[in-house]
Each structure stands twice: as structure tokens, then as C-alpha cells.
N, C-alpha and C. Protein backbone atom coordinates (compact mmCIF):
# COMPACT_ATOMS: atom_id res chain seq x y z
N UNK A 1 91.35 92.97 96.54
CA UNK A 1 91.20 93.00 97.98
C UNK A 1 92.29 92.16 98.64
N UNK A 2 92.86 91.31 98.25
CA UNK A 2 93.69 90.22 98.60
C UNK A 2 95.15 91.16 98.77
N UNK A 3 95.58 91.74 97.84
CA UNK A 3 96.61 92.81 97.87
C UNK A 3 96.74 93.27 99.20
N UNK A 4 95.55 94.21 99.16
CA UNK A 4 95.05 94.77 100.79
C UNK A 4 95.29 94.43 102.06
N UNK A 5 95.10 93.15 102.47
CA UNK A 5 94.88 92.12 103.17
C UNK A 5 97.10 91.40 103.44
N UNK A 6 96.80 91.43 102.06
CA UNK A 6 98.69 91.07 102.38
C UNK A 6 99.65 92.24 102.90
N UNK A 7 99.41 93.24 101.98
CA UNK A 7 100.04 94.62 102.39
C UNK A 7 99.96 95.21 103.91
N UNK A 8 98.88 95.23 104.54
CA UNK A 8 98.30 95.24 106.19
C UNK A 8 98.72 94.56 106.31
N UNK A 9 99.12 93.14 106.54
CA UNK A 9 99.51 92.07 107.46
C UNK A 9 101.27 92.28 107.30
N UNK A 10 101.74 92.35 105.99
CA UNK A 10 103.62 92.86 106.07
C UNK A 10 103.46 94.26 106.77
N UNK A 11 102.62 95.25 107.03
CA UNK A 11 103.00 96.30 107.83
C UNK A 11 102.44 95.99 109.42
N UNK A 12 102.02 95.03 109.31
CA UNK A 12 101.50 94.85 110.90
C UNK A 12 103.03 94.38 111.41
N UNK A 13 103.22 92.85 110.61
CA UNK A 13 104.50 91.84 111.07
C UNK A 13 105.60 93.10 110.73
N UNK A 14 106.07 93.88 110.11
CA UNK A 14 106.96 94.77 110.32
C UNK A 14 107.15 95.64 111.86
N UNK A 15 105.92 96.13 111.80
CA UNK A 15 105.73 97.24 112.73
C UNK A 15 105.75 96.24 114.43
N UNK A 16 105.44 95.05 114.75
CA UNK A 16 105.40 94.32 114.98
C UNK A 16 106.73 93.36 115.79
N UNK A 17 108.01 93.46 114.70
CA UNK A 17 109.06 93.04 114.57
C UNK A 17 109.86 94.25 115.63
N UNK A 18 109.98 95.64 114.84
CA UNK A 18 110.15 96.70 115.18
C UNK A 18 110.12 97.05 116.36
N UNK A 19 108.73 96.65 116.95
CA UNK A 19 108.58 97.14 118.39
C UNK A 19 109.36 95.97 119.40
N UNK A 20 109.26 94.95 119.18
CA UNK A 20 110.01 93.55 119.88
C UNK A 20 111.30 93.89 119.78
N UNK A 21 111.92 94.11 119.15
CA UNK A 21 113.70 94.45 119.20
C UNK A 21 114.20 95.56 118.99
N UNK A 22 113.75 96.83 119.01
CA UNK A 22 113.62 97.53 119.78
C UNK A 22 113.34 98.65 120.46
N UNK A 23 112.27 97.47 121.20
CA UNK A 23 111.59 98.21 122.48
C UNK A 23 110.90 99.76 122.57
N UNK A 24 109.89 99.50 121.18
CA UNK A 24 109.58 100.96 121.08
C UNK A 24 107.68 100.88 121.21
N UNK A 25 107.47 100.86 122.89
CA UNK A 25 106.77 100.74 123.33
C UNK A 25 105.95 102.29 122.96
N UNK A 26 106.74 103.00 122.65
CA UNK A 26 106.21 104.58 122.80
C UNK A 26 105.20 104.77 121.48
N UNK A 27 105.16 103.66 120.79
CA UNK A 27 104.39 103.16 119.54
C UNK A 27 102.75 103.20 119.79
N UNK A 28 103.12 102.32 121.20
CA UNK A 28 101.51 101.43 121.88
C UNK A 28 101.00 102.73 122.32
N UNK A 29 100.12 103.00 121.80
CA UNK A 29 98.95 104.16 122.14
C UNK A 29 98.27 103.86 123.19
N UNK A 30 98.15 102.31 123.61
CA UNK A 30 97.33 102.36 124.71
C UNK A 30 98.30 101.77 126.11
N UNK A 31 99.20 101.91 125.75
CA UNK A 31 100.15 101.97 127.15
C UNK A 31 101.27 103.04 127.19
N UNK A 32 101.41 103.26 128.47
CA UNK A 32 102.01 104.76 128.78
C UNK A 32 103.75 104.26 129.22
N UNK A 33 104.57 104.60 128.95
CA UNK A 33 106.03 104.00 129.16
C UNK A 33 106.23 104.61 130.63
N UNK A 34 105.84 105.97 131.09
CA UNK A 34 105.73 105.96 132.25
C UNK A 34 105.09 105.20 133.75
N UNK A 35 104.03 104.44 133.03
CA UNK A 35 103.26 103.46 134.07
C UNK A 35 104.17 102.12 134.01
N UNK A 36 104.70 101.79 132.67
CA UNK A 36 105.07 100.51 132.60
C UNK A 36 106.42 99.90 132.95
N UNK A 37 106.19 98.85 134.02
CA UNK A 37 106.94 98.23 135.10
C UNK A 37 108.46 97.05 134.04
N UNK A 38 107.54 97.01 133.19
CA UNK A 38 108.65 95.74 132.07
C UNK A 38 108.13 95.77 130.79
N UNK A 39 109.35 97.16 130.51
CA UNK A 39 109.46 97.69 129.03
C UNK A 39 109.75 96.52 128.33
N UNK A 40 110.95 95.87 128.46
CA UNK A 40 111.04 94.42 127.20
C UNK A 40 109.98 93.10 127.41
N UNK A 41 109.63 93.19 128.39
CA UNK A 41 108.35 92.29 128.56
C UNK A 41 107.09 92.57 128.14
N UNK A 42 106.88 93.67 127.90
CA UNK A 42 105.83 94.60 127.33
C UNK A 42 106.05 94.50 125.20
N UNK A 43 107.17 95.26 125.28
CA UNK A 43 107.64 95.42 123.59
C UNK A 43 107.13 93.87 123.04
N UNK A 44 108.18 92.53 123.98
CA UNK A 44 108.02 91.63 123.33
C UNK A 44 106.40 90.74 123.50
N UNK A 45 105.35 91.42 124.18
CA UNK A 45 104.48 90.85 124.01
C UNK A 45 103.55 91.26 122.97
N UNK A 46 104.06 92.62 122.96
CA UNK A 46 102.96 93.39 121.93
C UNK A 46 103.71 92.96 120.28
N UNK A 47 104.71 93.06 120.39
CA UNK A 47 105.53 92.49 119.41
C UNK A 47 104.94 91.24 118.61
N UNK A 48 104.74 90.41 119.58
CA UNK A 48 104.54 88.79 119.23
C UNK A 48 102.80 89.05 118.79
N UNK A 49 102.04 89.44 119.32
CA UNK A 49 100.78 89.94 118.64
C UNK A 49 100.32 90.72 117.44
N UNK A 50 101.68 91.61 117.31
CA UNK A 50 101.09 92.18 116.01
C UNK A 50 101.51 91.22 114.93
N UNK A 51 102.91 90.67 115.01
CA UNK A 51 103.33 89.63 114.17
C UNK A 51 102.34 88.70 113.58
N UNK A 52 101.58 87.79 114.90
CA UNK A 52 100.33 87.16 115.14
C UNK A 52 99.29 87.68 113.88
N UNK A 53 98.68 89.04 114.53
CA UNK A 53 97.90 89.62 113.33
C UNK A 53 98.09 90.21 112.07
N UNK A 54 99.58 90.19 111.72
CA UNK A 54 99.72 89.93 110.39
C UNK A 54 99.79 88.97 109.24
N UNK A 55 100.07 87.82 110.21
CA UNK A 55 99.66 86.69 109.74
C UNK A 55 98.16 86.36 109.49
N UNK A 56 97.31 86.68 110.40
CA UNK A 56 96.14 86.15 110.38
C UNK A 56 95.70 87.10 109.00
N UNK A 57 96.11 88.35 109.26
CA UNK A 57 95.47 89.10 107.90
C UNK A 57 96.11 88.69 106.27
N UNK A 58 97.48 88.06 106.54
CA UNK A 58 98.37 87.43 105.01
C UNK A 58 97.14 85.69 104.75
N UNK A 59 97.08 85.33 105.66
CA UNK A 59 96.20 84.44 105.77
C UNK A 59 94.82 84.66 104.79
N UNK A 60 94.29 85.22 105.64
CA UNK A 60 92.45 85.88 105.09
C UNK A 60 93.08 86.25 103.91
N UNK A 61 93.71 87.23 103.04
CA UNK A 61 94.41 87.76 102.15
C UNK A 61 94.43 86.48 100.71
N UNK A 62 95.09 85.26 101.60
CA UNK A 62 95.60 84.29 100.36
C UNK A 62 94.21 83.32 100.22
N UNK A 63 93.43 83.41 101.30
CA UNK A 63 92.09 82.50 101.41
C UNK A 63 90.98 82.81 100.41
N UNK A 64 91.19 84.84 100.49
CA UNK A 64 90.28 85.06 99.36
C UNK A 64 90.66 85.23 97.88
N UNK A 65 91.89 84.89 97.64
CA UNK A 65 92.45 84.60 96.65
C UNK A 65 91.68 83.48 96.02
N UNK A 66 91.71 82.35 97.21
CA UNK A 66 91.46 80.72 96.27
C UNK A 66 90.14 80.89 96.18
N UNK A 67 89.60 81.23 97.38
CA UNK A 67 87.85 80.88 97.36
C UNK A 67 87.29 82.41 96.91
N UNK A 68 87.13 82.52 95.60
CA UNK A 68 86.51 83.20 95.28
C UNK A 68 85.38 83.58 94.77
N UNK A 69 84.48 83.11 95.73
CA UNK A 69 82.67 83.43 95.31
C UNK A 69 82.37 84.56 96.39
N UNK A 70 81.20 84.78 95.70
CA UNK A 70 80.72 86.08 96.31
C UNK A 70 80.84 86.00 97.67
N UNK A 71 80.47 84.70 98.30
CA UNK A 71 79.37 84.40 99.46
C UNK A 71 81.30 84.83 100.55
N UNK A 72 82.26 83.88 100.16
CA UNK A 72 83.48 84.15 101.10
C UNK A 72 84.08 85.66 100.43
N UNK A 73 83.78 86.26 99.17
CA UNK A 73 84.46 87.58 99.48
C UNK A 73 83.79 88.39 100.45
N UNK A 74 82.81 88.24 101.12
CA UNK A 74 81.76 88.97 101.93
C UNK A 74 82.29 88.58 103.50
N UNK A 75 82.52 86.60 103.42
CA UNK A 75 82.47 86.05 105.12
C UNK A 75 83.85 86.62 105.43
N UNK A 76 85.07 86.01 104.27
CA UNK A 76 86.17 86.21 104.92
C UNK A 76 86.77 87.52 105.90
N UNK A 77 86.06 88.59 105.46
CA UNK A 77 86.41 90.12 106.01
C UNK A 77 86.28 90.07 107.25
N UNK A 78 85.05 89.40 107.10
CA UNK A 78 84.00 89.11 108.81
C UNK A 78 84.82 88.62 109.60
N UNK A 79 84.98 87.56 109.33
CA UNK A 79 86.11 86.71 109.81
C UNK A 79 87.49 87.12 110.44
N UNK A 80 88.04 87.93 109.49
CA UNK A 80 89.10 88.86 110.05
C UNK A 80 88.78 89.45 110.97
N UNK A 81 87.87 90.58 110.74
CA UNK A 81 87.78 91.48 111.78
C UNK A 81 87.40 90.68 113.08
N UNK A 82 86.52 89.41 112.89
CA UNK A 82 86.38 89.40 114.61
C UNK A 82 87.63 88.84 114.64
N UNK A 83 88.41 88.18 114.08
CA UNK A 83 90.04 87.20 114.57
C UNK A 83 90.44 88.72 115.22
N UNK A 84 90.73 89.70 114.59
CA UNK A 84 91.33 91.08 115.17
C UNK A 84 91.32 91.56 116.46
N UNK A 85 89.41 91.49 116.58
CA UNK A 85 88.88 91.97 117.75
C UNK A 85 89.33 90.76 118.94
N UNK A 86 89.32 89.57 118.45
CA UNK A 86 89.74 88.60 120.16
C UNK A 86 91.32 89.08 119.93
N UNK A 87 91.60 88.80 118.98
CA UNK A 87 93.15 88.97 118.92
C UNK A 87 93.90 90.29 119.74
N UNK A 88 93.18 91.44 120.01
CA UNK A 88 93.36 92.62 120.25
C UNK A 88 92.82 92.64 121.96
N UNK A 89 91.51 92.03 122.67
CA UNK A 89 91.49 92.06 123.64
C UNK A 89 92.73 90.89 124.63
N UNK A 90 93.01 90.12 123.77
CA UNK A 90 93.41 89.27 124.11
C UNK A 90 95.22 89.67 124.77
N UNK A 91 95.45 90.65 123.69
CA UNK A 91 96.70 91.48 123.65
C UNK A 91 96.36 92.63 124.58
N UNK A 92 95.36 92.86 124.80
CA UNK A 92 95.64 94.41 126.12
C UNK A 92 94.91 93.65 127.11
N UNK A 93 94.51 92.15 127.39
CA UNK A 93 94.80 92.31 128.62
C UNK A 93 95.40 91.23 129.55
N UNK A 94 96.55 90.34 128.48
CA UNK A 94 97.38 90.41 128.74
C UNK A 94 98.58 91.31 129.09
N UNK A 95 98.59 92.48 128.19
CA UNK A 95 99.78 93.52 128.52
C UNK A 95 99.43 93.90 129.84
N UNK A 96 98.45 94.19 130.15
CA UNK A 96 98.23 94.84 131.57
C UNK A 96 99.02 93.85 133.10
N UNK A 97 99.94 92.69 132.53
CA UNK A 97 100.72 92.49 133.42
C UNK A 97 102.15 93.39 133.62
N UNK A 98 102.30 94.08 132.37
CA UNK A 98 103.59 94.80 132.49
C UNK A 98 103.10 95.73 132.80
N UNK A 99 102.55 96.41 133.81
CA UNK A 99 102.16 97.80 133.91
C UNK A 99 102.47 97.82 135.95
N UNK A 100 102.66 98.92 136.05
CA UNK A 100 102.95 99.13 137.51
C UNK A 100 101.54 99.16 138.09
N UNK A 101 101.35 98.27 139.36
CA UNK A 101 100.38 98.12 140.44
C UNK A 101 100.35 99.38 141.37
């Protein structure tokens, strides 16, 4: 599972990297390049978040490496996913400053 966990987090921080330099907003499924007012202000925020959550997932990844009892191969997942879920509202609604009024 740890594999898993590392592999997702180098394709997050890739994909991540990618969109920050360059500027391939047309990625973000949940923003439209036609509404949006500041394409590189946009790329590089969504950018800096996925980076963010690839870390957090290389993280969880090397955690369940060390601590390996039943009880954290079960919490750590948990754990992720909600880090994901704030991590993810946290990222759309902030982005919603680059978007046209």
C-alpha cells in the first residue's frame, strides 16, 4: 500500500509542477479558461496545491511504512483522505479569486 501512496503523490507533484509552468489550466476540470480572469495566477495556485497533496500522500505513504500495525494501516488512509478533502476545498475556494466577477 505504501508503493500506492508514493506513486499518487509523484503523479500528483508532477501533474502539479506541469500545470504551474505551464499554465495548463485546461487540466482543472473544475475551472473553465473561458471564465478565468488570471490564467498564471490560477495555474500557479492550483499548481502549488497539487504539489502540496503529493506530498501529503508521499508522507501517509512513508508513515505506513514505519508504523505498521493493523490499527494505523486502517487510520492512516483516513487520515489522508480527510487531509485531501480540506486540502481540496481549500484549493477551489481559493481559486475562485481568479475567475471573472
Amino acid at each position: 500500500m505504501m508503493i500506492t501512496f508514493v506513486l499518487i503523490g509523484i503523479l500528483l507533484i508532477v501533474l502539479g509542477w506541469y500545470i504551474w509552468q505551464k499554465q495548463a489550466i485546461w487540466l482543472l476540470s473544475n475551472f473553465d479558461e473561458s471564465t478565468t480572469e488570471n490564467k498564471p495566477g490560477l495555474a500557479k495556485w492550483a499548481g502549488k496545491w497539487l504539489i502540496v497533496m503529493g506530498i501529503w500522500s508521499i508522507s501517509i505513504g512513508i508513515a505506513m511504512n514505519y508504523w505498521n500495525t493493523d490499527s494505523a494501516q486502517i487510520a492512516l488512509p483516513l487520515i489522508f483522505v480527510a487531509g485531501i478533502v480540506i486540502m481540496s476545498l481549500l484549493y477551489l475556494v481559493g481559486g475562485q479569486k481568479y475567475l471573472k466577477r
